[in-house]
Structure formats: C-alpha cells, structure tokens
C-alpha atoms as a PDB file:
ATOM      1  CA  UNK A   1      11.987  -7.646  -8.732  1.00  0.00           C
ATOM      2  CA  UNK A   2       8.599  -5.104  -8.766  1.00  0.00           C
ATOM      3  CA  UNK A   3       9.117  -2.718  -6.142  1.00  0.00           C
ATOM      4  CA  UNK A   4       5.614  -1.325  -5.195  1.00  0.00           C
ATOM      5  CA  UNK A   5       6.124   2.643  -4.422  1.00  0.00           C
ATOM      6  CA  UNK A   6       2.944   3.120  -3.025  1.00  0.00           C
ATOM      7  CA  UNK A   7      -0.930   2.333  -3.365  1.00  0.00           C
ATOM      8  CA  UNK A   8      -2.813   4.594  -2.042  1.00  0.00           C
ATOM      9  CA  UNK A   9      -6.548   3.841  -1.344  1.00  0.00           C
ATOM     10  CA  UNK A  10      -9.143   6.438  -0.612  1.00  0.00           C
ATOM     11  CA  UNK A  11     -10.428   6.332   2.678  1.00  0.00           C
ATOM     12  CA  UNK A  12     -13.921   6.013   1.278  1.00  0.00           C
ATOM     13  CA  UNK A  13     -13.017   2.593  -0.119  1.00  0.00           C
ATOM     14  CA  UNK A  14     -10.688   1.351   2.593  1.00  0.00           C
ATOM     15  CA  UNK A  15     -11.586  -2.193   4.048  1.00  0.00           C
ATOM     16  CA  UNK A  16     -13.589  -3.457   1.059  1.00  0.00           C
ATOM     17  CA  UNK A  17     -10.905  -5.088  -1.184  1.00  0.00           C
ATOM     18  CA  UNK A  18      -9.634  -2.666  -3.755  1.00  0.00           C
ATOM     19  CA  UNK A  19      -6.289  -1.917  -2.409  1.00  0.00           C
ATOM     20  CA  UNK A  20      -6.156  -6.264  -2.320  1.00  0.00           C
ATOM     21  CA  UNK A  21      -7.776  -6.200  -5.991  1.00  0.00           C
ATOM     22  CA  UNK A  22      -5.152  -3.724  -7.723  1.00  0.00           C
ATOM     23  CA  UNK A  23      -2.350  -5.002  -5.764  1.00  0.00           C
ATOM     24  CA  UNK A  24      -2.716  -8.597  -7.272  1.00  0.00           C
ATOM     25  CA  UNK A  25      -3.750  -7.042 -10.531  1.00  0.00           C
ATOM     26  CA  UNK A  26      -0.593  -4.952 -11.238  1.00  0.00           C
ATOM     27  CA  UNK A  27       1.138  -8.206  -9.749  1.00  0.00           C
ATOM     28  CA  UNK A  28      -0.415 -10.072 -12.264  1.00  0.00           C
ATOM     29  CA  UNK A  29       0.648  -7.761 -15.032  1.00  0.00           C
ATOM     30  CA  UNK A  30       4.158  -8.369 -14.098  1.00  0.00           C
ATOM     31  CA  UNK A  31       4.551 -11.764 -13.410  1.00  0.00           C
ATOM     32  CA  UNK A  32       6.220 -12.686 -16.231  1.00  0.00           C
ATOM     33  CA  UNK A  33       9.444 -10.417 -15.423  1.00  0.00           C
ATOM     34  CA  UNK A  34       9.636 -10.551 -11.812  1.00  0.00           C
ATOM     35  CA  UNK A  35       9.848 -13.420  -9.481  1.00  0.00           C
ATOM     36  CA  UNK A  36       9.781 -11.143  -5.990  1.00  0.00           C
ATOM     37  CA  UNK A  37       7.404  -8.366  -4.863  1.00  0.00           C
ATOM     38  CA  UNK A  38       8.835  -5.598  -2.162  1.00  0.00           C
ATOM     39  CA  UNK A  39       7.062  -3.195  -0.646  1.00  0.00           C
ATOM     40  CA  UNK A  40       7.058  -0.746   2.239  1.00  0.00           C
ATOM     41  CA  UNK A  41       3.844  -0.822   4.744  1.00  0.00           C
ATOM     42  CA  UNK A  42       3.816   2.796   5.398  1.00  0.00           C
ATOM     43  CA  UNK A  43       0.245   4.012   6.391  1.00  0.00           C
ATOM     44  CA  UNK A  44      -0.774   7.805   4.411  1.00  0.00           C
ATOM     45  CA  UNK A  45      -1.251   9.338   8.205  1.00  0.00           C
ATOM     46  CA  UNK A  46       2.874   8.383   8.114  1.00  0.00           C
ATOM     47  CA  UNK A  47       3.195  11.430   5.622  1.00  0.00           C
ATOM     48  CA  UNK A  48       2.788  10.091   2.129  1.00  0.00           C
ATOM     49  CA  UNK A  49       3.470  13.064   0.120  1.00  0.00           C
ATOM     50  CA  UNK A  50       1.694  12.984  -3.313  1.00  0.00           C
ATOM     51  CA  UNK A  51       3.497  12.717  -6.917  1.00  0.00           C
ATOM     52  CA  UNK A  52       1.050  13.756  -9.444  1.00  0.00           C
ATOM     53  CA  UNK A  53      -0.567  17.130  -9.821  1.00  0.00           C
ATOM     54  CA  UNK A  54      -4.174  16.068  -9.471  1.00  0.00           C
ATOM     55  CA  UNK A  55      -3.064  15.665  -5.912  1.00  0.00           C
ATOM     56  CA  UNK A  56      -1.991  18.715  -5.078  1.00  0.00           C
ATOM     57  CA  UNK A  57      -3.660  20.814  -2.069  1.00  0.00           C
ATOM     58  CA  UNK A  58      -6.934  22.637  -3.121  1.00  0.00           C
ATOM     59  CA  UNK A  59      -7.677  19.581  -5.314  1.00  0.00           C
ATOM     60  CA  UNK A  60     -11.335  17.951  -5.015  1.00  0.00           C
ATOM     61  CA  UNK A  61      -9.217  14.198  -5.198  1.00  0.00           C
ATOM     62  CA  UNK A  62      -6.557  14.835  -2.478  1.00  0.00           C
ATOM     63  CA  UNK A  63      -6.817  12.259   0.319  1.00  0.00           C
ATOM     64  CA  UNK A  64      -8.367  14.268   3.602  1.00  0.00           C
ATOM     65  CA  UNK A  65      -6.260  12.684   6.065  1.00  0.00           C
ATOM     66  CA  UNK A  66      -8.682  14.290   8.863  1.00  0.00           C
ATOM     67  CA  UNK A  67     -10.375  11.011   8.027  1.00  0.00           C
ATOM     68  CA  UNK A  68      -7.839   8.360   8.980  1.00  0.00           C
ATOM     69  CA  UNK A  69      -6.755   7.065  12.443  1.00  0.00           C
ATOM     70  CA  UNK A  70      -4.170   9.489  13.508  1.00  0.00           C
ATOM     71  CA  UNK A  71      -1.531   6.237  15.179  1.00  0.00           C
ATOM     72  CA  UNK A  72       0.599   5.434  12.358  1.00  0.00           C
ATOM     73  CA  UNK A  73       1.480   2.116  14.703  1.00  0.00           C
ATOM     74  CA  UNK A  74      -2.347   0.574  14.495  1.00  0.00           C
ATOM     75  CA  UNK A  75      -2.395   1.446  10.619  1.00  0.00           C
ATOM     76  CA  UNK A  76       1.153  -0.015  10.219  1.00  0.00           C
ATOM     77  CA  UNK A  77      -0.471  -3.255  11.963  1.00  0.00           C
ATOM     78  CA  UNK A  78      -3.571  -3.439  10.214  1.00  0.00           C
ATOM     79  CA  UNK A  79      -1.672  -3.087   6.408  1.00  0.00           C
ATOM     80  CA  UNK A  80       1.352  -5.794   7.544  1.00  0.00           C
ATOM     81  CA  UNK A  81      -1.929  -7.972   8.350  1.00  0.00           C
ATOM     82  CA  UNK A  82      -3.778  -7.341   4.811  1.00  0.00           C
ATOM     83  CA  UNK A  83      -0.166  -8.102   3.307  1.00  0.00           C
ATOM     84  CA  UNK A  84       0.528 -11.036   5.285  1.00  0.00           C
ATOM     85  CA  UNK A  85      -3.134 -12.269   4.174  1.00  0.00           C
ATOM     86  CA  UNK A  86      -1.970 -12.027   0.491  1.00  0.00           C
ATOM     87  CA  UNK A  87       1.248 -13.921   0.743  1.00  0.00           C
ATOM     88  CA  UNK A  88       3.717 -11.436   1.563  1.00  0.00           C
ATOM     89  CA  UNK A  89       6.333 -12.052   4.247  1.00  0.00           C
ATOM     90  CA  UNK A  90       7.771  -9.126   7.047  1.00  0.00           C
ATOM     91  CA  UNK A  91      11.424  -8.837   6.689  1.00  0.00           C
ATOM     92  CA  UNK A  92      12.751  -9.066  10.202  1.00  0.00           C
ATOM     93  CA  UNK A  93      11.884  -6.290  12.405  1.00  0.00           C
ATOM     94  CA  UNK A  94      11.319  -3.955   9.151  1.00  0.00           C
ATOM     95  CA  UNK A  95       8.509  -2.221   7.646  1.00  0.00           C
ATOM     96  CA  UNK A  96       9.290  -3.834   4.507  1.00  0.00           C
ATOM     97  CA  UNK A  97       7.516  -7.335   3.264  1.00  0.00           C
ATOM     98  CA  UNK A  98       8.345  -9.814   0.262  1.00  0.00           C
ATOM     99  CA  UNK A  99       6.636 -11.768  -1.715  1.00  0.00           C
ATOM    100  CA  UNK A 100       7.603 -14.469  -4.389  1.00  0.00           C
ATOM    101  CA  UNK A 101       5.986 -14.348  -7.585  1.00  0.00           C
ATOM    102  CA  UNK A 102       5.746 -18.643  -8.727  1.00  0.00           C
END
C-alpha cells in the first residue's frame, strides 16, 4: 500500500493540473509494489504544518495561506472531487479515499 502524506500545491498553480500530474506520476513510480493508494483530503487552510526547512516561516517558498479560501469544508469538497475524478474512492463518511493500483 503507498500512503500519500501530503501534496502540497502552491496556490499559484492550484486548478491547472499539477497536483493531478505528480499525483499519478509518483503513482506511477510505485506501481509495481503497491496495489492500493490511501490518502487523507485535508485542505493546507486545515493546518498543514510543514516538514522540511525550506518551509520554515521567513522563507521566500512558504505557502501564504492569506491566499486560500479560509472554509476548510468547501476545500475538503473541492479536493474529494479532484480525487474522485482520478479514480479514488471516499471511505464511508471519512476524509480518507482509496484507490486500487491494476
């Protein structure tokens, strides 16, 4: 199973097809050794807290979440959608979606 962490687009390049792009690209890439895809549809404005120094506050390439839709609810929505348009399914009432690798 690849378990997807998080992707995180900038908002700059949000609703043209890169976050659709590298998420069948690093699917792709593991194929081979996993059959199901999990992953979490948790919008940034939901706090996504960064993991890699280059992130950190004061730097020039951390996210400005000024710039995003403040309702984590519409966001939520709107990512389940671009998910559900790649072939992933919702799990029940969860903010968690499969997919099966073939």
């Amino acid at each position: 199973m690849l378990v997807i962490d998080y992707l995180a687009i900038h908002p700059d390049f949000i609703g043209q097809g890169v976050g659709r792009v590298a998420m069948e690209q690093i699917i792709e890439k593991c194929r081979l050794t996993a059959n199901l895809v999990a992953l979490a549809t948790v919008p940034l404005q939901d706090g996504f807290e960064p993991y890699w120094p280059s992130m950190e506050p004061g730097s020039p390439y951390r996210l400005d979440y000024s710039q995003l839709d403040p309702g984590t609810e519409r966001a939520t929505a709107k990512l389940q959608a671009a998910f559900s348009a790649m072939g992933f399914q919702r799990l029940s009432d969860t903010d968690y979606m499969l997919r099966a690798v073939a």
